[in-house]
PDB file of N, CA and C in Angstrom:
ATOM      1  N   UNK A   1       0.814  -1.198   0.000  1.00  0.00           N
ATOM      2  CA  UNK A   1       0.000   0.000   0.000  1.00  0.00           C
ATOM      3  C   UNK A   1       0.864   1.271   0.000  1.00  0.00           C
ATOM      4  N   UNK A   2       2.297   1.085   0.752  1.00  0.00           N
ATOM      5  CA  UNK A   2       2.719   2.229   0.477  1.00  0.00           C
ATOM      6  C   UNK A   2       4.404   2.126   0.116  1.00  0.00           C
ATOM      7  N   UNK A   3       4.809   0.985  -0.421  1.00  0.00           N
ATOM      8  CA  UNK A   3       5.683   0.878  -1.559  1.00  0.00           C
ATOM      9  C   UNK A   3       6.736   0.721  -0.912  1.00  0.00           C
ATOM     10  N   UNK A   4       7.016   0.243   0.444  1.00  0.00           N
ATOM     11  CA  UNK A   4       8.147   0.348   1.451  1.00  0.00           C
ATOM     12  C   UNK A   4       8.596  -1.194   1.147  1.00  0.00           C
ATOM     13  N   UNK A   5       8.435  -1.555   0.409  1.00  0.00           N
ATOM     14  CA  UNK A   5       9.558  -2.789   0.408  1.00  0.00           C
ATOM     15  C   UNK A   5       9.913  -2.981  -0.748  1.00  0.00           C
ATOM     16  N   UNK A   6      10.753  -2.952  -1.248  1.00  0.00           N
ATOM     17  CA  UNK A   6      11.463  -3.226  -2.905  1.00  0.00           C
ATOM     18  C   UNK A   6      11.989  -4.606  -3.097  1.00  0.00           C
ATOM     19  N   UNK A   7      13.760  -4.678  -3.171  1.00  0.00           N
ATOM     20  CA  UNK A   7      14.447  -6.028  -3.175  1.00  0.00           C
ATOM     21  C   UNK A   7      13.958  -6.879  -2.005  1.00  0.00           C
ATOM     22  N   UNK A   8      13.700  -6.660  -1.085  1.00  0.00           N
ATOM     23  CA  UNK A   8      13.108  -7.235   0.132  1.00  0.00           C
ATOM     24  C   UNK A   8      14.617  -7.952   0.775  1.00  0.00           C
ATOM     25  N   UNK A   9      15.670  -7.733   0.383  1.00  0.00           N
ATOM     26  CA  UNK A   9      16.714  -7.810   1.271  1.00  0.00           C
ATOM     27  C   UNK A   9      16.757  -7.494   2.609  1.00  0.00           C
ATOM     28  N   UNK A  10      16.024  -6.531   3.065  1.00  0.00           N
ATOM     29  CA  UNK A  10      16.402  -5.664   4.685  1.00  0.00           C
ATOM     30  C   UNK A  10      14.882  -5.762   5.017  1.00  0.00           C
ATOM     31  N   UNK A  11      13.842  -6.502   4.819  1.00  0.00           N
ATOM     32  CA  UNK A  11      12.446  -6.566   4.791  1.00  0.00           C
ATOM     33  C   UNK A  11      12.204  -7.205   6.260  1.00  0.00           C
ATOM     34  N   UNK A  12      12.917  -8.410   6.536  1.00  0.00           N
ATOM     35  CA  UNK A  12      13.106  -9.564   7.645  1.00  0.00           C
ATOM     36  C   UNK A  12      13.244  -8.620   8.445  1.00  0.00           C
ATOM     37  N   UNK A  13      14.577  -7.616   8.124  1.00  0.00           N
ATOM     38  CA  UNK A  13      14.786  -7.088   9.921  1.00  0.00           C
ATOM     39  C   UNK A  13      13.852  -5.633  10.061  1.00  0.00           C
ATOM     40  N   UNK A  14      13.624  -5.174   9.129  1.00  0.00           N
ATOM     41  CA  UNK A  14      12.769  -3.807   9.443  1.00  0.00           C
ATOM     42  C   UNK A  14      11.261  -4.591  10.023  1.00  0.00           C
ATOM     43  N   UNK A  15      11.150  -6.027   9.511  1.00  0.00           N
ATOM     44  CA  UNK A  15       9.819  -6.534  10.018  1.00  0.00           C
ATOM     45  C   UNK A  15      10.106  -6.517  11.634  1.00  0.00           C
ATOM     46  N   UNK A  16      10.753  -7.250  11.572  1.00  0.00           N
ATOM     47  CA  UNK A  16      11.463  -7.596  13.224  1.00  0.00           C
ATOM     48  C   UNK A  16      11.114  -6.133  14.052  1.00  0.00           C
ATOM     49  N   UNK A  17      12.402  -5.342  13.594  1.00  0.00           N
ATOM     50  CA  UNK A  17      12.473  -3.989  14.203  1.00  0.00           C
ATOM     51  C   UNK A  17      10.965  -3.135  14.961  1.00  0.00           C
ATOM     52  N   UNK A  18      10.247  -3.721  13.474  1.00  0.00           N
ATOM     53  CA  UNK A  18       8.874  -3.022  13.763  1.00  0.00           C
ATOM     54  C   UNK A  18       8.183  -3.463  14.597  1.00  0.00           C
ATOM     55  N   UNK A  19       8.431  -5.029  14.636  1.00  0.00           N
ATOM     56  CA  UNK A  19       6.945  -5.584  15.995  1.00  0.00           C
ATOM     57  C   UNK A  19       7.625  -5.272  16.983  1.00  0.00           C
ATOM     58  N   UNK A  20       9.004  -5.257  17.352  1.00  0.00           N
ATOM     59  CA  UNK A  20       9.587  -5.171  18.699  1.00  0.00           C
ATOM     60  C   UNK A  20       9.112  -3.266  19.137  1.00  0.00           C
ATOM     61  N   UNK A  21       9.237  -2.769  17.932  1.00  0.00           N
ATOM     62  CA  UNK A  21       8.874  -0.981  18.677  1.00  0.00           C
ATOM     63  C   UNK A  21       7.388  -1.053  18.684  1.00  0.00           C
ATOM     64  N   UNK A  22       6.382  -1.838  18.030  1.00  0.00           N
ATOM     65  CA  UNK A  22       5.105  -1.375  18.491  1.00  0.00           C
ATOM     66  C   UNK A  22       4.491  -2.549  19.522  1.00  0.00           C
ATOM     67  N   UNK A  23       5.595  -3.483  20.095  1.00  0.00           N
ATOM     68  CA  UNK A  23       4.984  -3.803  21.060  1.00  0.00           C
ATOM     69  C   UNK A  23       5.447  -3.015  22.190  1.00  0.00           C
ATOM     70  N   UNK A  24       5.902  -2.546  22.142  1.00  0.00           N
ATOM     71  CA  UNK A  24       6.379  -1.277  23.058  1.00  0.00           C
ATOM     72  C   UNK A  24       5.966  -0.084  23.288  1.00  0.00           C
ATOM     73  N   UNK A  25       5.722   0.384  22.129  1.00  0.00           N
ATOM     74  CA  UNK A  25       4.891   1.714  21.791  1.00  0.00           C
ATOM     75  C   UNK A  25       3.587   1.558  20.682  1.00  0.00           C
ATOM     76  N   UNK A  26       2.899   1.999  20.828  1.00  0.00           N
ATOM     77  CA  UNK A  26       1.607   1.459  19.757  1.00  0.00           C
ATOM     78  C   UNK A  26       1.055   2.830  19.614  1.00  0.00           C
ATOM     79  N   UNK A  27       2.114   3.738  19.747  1.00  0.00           N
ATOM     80  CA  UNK A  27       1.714   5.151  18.738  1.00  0.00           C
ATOM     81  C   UNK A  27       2.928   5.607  18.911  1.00  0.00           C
ATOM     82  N   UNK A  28       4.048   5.299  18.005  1.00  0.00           N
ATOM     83  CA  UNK A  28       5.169   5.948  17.809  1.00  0.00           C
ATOM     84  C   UNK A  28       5.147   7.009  17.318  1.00  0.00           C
ATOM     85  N   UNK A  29       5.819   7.988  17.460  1.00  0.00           N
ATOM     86  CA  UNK A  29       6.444   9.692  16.789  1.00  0.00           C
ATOM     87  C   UNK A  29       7.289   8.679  14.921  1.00  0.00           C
ATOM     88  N   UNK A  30       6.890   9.489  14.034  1.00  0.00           N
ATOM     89  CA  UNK A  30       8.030   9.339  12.993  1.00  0.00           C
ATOM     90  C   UNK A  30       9.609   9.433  13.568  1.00  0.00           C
ATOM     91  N   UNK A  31       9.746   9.863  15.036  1.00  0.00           N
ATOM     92  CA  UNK A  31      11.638  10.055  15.139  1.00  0.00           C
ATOM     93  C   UNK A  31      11.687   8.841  15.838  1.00  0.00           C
ATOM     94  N   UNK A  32      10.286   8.748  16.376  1.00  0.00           N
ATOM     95  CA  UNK A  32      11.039   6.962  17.549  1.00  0.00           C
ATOM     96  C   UNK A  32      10.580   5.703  16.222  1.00  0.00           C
ATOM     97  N   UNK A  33       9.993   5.796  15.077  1.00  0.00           N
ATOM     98  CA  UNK A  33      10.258   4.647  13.899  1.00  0.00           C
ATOM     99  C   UNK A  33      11.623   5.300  13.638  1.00  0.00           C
ATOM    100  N   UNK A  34      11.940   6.266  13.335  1.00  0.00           N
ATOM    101  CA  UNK A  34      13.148   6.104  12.657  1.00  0.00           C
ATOM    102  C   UNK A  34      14.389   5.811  13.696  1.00  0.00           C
ATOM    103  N   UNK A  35      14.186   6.004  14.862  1.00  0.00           N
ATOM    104  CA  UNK A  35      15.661   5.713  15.972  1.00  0.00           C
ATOM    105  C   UNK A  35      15.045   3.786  15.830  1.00  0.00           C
ATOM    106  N   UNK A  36      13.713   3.084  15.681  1.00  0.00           N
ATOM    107  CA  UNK A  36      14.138   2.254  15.730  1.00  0.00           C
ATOM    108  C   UNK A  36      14.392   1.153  14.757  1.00  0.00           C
ATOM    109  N   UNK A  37      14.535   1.904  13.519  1.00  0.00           N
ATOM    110  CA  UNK A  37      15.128   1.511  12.228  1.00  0.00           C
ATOM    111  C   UNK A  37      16.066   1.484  12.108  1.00  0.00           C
ATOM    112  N   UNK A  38      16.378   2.273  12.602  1.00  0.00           N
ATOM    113  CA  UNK A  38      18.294   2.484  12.050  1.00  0.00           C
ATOM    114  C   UNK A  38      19.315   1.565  12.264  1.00  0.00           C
ATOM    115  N   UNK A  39      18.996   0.767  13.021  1.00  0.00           N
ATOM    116  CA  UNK A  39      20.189  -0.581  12.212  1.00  0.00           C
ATOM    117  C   UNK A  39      19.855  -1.877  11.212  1.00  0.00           C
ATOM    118  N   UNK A  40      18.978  -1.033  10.412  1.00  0.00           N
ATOM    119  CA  UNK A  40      18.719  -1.515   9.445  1.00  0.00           C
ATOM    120  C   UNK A  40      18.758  -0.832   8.165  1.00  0.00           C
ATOM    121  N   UNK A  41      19.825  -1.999   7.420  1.00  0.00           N
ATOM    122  CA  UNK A  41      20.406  -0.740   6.030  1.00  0.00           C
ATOM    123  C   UNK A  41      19.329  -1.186   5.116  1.00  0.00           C
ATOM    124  N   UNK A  42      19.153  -0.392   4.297  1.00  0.00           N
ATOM    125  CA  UNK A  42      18.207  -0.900   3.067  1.00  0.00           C
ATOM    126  C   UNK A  42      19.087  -0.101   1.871  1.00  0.00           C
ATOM    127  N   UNK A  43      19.096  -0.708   0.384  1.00  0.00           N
ATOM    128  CA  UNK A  43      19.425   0.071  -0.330  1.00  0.00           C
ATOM    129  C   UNK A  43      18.722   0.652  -1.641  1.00  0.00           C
ATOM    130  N   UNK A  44      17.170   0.349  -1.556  1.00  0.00           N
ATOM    131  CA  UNK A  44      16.462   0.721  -2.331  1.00  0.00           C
ATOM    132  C   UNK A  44      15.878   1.951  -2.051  1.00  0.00           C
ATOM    133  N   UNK A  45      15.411   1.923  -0.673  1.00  0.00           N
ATOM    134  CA  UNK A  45      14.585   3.196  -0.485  1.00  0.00           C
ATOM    135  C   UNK A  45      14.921   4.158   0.272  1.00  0.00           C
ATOM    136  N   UNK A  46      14.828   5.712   0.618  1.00  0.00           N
ATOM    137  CA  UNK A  46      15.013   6.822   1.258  1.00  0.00           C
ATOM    138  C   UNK A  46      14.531   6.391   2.701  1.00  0.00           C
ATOM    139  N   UNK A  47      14.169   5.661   2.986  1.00  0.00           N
ATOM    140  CA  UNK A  47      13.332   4.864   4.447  1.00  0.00           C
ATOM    141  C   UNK A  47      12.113   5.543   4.662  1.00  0.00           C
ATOM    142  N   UNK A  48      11.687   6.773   3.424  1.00  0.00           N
ATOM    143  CA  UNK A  48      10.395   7.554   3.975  1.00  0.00           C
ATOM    144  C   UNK A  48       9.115   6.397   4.018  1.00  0.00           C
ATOM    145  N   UNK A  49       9.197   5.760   2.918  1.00  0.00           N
ATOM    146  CA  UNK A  49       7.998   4.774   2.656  1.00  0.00           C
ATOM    147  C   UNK A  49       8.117   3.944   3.860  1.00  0.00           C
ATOM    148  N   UNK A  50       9.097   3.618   4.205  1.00  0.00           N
ATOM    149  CA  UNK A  50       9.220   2.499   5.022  1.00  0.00           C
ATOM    150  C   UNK A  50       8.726   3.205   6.527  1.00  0.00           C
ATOM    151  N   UNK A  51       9.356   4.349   6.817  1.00  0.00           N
ATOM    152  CA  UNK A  51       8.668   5.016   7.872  1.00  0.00           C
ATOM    153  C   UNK A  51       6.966   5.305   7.679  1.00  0.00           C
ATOM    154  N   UNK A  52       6.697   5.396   6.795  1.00  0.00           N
ATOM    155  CA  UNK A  52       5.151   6.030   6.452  1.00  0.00           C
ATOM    156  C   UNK A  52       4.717   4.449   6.566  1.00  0.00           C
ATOM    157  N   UNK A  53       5.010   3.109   6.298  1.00  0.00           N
ATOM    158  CA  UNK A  53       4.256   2.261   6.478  1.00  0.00           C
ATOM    159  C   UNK A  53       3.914   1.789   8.114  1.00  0.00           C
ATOM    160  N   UNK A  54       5.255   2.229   8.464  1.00  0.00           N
ATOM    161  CA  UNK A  54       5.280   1.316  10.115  1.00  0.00           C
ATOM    162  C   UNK A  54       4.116   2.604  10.642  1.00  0.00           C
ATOM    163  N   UNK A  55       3.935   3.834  10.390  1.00  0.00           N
ATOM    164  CA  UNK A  55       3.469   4.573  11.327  1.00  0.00           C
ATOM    165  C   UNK A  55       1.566   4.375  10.812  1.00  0.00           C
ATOM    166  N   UNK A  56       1.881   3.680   9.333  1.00  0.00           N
ATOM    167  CA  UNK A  56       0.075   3.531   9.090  1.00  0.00           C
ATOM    168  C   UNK A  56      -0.091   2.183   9.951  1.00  0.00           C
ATOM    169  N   UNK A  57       0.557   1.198   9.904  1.00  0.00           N
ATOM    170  CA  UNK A  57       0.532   0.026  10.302  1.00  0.00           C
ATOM    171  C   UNK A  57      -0.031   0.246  11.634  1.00  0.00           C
ATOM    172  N   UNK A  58       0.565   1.349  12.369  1.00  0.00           N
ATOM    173  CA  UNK A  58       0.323   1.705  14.169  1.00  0.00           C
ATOM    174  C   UNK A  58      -0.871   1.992  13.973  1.00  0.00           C
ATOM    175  N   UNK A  59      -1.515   3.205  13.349  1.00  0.00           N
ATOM    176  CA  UNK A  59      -2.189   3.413  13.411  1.00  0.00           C
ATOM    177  C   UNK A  59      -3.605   2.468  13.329  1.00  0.00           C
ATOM    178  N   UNK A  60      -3.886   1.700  11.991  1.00  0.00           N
ATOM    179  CA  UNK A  60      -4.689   0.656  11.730  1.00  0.00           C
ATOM    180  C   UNK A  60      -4.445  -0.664  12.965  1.00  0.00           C
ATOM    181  N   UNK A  61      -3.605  -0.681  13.211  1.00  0.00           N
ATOM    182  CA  UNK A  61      -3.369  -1.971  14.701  1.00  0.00           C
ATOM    183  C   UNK A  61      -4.160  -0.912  16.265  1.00  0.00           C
ATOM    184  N   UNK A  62      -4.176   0.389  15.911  1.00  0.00           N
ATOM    185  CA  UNK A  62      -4.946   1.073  17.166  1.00  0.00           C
ATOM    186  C   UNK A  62      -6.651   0.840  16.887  1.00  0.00           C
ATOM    187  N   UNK A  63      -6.686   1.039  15.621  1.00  0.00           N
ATOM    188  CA  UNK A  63      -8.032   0.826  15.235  1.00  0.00           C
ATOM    189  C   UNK A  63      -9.130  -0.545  15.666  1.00  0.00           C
ATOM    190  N   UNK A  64      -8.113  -1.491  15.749  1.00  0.00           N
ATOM    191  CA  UNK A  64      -7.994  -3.212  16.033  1.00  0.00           C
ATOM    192  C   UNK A  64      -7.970  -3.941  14.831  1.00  0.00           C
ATOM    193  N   UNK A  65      -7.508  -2.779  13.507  1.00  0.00           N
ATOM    194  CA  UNK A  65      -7.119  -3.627  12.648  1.00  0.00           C
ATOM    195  C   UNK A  65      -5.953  -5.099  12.731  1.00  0.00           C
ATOM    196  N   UNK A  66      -5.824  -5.803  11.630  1.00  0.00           N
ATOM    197  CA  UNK A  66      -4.848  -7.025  11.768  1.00  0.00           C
ATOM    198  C   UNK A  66      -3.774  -6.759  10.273  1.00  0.00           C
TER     199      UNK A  66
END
């Protein structure tokens, strides 16, 4: 939906990255996705998509989406 995964090389750990920060936080700021991205390299994308997905993802999981 919002184009954040390309080669899907760095896909595994930004997945990872992501359930571990929203089981923690389940309304992150765009700076706490991106502090908890960052050891994850990707080389396709600017990480905006990838930030814009984890923060729709929060959002729709507040909703009680799945």
């Amino acid at each position: 939906e919002h184009g954040a995964i390309q080669c899907g090389f760095c896909t595994p750990g930004m997945i990872l990255a992501t359930k571990a920060l929203l089981d923690e936080n389940q309304n992150p700021t765009r700076e706490e996705v991106k502090k908890a991205l960052a050891g994850n390299l990707c080389r396709c994308t600017g990480y905006v998509k990838i930030v814009d997905a984890v923060l729709a993802a929060a959002e729709e999981m507040g909703k009680g989406g799945s």
